[in-house]
N, C-alpha and C. Protein backbone atom coordinates (compact mmCIF):
# COMPACT_ATOMS: atom_id res chain seq x y z
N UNK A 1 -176.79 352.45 245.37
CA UNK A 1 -177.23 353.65 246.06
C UNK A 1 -176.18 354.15 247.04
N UNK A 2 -175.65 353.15 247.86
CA UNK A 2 -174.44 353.91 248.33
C UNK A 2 -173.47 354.32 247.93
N UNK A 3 -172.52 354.30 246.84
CA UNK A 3 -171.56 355.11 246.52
C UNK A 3 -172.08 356.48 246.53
N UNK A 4 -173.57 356.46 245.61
CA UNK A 4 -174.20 357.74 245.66
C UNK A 4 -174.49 358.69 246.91
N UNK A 5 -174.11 357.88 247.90
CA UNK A 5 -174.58 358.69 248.99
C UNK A 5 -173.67 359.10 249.39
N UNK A 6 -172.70 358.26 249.27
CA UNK A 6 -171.59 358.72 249.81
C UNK A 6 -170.49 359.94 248.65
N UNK A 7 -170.80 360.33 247.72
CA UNK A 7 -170.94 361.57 246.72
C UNK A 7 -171.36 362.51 247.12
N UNK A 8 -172.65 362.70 247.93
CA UNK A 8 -173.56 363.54 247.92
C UNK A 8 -173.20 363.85 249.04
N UNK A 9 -172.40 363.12 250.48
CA UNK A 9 -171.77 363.61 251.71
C UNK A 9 -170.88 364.54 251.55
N UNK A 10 -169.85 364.20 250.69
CA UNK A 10 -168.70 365.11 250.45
C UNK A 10 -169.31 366.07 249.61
N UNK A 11 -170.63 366.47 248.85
CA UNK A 11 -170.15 367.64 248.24
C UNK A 11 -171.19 368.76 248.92
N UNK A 12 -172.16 367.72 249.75
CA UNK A 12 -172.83 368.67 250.75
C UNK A 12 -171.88 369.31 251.86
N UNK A 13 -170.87 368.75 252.17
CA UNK A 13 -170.03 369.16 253.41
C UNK A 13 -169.00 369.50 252.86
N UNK A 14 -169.15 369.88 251.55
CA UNK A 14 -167.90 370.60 250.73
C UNK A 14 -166.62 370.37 251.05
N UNK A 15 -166.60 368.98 250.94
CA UNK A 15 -164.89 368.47 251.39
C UNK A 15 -164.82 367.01 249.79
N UNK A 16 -163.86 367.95 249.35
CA UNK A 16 -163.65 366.82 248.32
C UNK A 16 -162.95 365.20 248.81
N UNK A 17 -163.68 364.91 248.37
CA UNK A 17 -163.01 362.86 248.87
C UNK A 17 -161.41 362.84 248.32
N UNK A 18 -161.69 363.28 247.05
CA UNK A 18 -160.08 363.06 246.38
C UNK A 18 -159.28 363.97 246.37
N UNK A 19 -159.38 364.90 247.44
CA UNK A 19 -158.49 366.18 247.61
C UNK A 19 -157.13 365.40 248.55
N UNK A 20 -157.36 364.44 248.92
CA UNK A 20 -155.71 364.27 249.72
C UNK A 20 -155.34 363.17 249.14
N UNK A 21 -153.68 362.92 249.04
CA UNK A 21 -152.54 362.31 248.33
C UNK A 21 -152.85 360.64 249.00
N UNK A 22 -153.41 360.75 250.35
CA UNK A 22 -153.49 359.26 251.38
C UNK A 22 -154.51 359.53 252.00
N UNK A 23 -155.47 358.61 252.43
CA UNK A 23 -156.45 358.75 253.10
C UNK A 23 -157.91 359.76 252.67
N UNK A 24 -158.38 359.74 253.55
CA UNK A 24 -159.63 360.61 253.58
C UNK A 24 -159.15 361.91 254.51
N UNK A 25 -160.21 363.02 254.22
CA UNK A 25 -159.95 364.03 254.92
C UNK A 25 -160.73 364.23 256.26
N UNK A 26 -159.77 364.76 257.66
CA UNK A 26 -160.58 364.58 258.68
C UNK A 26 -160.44 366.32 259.39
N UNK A 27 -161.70 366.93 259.15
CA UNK A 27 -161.69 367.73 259.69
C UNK A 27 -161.53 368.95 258.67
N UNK A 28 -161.61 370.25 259.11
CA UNK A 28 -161.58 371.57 258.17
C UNK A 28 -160.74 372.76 258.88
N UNK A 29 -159.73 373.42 258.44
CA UNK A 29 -158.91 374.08 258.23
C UNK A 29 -158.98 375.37 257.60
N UNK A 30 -158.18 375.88 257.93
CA UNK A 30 -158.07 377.24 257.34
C UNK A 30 -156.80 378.23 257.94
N UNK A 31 -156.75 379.70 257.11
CA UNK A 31 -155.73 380.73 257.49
C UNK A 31 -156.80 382.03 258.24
N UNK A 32 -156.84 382.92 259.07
CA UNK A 32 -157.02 383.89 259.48
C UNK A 32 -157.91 383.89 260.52
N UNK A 33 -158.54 384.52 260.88
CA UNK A 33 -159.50 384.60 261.82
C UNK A 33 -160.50 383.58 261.77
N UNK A 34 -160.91 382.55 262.77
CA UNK A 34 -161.31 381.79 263.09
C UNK A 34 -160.77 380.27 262.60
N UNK A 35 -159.89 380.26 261.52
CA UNK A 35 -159.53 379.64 261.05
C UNK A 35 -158.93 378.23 261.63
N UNK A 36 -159.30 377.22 261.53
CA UNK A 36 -158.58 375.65 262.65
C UNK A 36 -157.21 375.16 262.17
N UNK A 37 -156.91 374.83 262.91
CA UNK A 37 -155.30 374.25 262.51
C UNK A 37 -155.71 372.19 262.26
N UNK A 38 -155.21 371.93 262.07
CA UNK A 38 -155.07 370.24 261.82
C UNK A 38 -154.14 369.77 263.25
N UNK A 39 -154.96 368.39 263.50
CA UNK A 39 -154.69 367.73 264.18
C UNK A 39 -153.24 366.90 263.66
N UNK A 40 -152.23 366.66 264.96
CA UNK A 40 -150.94 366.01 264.81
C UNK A 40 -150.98 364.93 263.75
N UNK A 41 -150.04 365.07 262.39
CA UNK A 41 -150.45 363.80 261.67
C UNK A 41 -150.91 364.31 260.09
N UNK A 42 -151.52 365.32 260.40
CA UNK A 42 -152.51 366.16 259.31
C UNK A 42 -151.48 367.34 258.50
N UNK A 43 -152.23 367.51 257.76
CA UNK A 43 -151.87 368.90 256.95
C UNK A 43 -152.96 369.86 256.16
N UNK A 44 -153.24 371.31 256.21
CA UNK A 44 -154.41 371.78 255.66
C UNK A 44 -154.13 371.45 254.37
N UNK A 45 -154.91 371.12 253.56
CA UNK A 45 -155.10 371.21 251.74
C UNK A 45 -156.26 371.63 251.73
N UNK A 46 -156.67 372.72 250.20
CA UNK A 46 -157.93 373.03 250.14
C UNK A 46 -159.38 373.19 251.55
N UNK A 47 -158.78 373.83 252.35
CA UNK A 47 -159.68 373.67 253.61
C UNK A 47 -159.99 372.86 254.14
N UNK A 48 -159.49 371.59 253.84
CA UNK A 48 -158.79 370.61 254.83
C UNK A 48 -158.12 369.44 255.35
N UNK A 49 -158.39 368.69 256.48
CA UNK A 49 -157.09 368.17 256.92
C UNK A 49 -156.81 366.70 256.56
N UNK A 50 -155.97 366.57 255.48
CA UNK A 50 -155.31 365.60 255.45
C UNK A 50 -153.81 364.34 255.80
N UNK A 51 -154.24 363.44 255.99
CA UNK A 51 -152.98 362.75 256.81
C UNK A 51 -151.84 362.71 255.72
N UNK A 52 -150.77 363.74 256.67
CA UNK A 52 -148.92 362.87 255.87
C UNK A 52 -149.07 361.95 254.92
N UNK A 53 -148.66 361.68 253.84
CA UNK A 53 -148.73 360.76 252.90
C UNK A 53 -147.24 360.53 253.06
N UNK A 54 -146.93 359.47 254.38
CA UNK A 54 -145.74 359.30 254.23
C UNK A 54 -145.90 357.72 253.52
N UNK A 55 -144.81 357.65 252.80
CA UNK A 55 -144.93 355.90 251.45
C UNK A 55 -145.40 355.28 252.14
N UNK A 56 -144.63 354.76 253.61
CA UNK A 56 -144.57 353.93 254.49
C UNK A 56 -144.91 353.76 256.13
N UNK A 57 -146.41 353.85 256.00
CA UNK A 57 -147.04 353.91 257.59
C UNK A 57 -147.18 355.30 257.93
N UNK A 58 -146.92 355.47 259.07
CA UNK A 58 -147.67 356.56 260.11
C UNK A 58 -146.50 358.10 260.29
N UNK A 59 -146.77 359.40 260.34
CA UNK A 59 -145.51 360.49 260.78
C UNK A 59 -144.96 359.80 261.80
N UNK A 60 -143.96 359.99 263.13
CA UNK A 60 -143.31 359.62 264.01
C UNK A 60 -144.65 360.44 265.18
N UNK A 61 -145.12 359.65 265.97
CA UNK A 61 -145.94 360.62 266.80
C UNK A 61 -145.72 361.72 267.53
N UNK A 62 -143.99 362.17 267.80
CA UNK A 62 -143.68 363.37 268.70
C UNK A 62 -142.77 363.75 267.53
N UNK A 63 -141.64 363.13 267.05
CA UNK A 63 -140.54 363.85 266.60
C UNK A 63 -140.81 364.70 265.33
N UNK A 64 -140.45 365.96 265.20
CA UNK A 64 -140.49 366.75 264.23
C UNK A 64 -139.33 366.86 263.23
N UNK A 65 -139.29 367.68 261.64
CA UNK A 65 -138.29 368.01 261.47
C UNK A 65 -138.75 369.32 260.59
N UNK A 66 -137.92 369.99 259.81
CA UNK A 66 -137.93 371.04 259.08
C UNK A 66 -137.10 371.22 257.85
N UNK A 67 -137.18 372.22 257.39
CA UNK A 67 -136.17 373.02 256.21
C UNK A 67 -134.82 373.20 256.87
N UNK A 68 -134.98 374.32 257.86
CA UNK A 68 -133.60 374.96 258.98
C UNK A 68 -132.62 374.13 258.90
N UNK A 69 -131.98 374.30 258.70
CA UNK A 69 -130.87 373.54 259.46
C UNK A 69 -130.54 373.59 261.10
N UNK A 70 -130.51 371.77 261.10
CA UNK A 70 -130.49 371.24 262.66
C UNK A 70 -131.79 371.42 263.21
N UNK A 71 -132.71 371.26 261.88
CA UNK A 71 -134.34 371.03 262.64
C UNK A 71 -134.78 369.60 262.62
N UNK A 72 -133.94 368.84 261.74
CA UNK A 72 -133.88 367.18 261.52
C UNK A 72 -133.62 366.57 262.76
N UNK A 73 -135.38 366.21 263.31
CA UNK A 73 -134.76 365.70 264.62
C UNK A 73 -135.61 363.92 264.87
N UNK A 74 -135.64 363.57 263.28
CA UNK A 74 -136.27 362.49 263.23
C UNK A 74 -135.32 361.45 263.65
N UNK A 75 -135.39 360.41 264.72
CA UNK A 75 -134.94 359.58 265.02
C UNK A 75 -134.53 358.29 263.87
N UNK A 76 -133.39 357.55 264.34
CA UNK A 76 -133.02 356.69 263.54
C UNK A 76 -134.44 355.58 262.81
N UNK A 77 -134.51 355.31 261.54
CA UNK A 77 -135.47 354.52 260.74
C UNK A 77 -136.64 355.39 260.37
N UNK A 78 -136.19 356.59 260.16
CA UNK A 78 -137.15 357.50 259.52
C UNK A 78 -136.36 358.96 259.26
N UNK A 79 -137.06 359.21 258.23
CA UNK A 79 -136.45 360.07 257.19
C UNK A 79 -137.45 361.55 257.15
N UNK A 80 -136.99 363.15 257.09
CA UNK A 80 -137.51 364.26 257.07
C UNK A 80 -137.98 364.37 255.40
N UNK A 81 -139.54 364.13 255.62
CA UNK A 81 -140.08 364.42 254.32
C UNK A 81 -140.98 365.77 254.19
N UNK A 82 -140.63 366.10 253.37
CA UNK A 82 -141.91 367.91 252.99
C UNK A 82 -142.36 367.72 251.88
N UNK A 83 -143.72 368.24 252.23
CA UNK A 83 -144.59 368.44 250.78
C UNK A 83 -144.05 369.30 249.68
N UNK A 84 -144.52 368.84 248.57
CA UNK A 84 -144.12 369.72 247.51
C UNK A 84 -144.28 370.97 247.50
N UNK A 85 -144.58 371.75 248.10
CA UNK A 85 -144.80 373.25 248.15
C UNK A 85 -144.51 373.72 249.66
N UNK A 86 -143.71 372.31 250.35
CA UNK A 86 -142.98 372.72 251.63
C UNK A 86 -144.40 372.78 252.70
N UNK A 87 -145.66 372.21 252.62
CA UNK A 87 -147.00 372.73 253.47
C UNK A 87 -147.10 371.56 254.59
N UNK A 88 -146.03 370.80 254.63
CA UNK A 88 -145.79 369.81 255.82
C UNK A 88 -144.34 369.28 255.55
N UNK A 89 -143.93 369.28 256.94
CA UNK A 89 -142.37 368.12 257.26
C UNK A 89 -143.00 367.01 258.49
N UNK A 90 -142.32 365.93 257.92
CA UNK A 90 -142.71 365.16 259.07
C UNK A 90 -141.38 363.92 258.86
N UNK A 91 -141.32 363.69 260.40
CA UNK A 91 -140.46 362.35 260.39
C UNK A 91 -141.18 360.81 259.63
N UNK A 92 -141.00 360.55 258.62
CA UNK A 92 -141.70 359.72 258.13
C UNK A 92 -140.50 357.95 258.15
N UNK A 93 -141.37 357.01 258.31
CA UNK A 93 -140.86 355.92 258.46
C UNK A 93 -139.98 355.33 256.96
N UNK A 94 -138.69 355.39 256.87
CA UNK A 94 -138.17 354.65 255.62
C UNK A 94 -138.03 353.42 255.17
N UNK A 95 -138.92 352.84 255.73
CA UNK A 95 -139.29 351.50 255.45
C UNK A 95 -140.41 350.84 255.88
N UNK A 96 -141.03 349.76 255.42
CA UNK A 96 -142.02 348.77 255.70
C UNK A 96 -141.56 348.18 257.46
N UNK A 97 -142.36 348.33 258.60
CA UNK A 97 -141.85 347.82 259.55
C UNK A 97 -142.47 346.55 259.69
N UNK A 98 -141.60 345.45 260.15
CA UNK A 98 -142.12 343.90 260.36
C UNK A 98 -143.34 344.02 261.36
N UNK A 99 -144.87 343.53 261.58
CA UNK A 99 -145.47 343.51 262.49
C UNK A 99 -147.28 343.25 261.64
């Protein structure tokens, strides 16, 4: 009975379970008027917010990067990754960290 319920959450609250690449989706998103942005970490897909699917652990919690050039401002042991259609950059960790 619970998987079933937990089916019937996501399609009552119209957030698909398997709409993001990592994780579950937290929160709802959108473009124009009234529309929410995603929390640090996140990215909108399909109306909403899913976490960076970086390979390896967590985005960098402050450092950003971009397309631009000299927007790469990810600190050493992490690498500027973007989604396939460019809809997030994030400093993502290039490796497994010991801990």
């Amino acid at each position: 009975m619970w998987p079933i319920w937990i089916l019937i959450v996501c399609v009552v609250g119209s957030v698909n379970c398997n709409v993001c690449q990592k994780g579950r989706p937290k929160g709802h998103c959108g473009l124009g008027p009234g529309g929410a942005s995603c929390q640090w970490g996140y990215y909108c897909r399909d109306s909403v917010c899913c976490p960076i699917p970086c390979k390896y652990g967590d985005p960098h919690p402050s450092r950003t990067c971009g397309m631009v050039v000299g927007s790469n401002n990810c600190p050493y042991g992490y690498n500027c990754i973007g989604g396939p259609a460019d809809e997030y950059f994030a400093c993502c960790p290039n490796r497994k960290r010991a801990g």
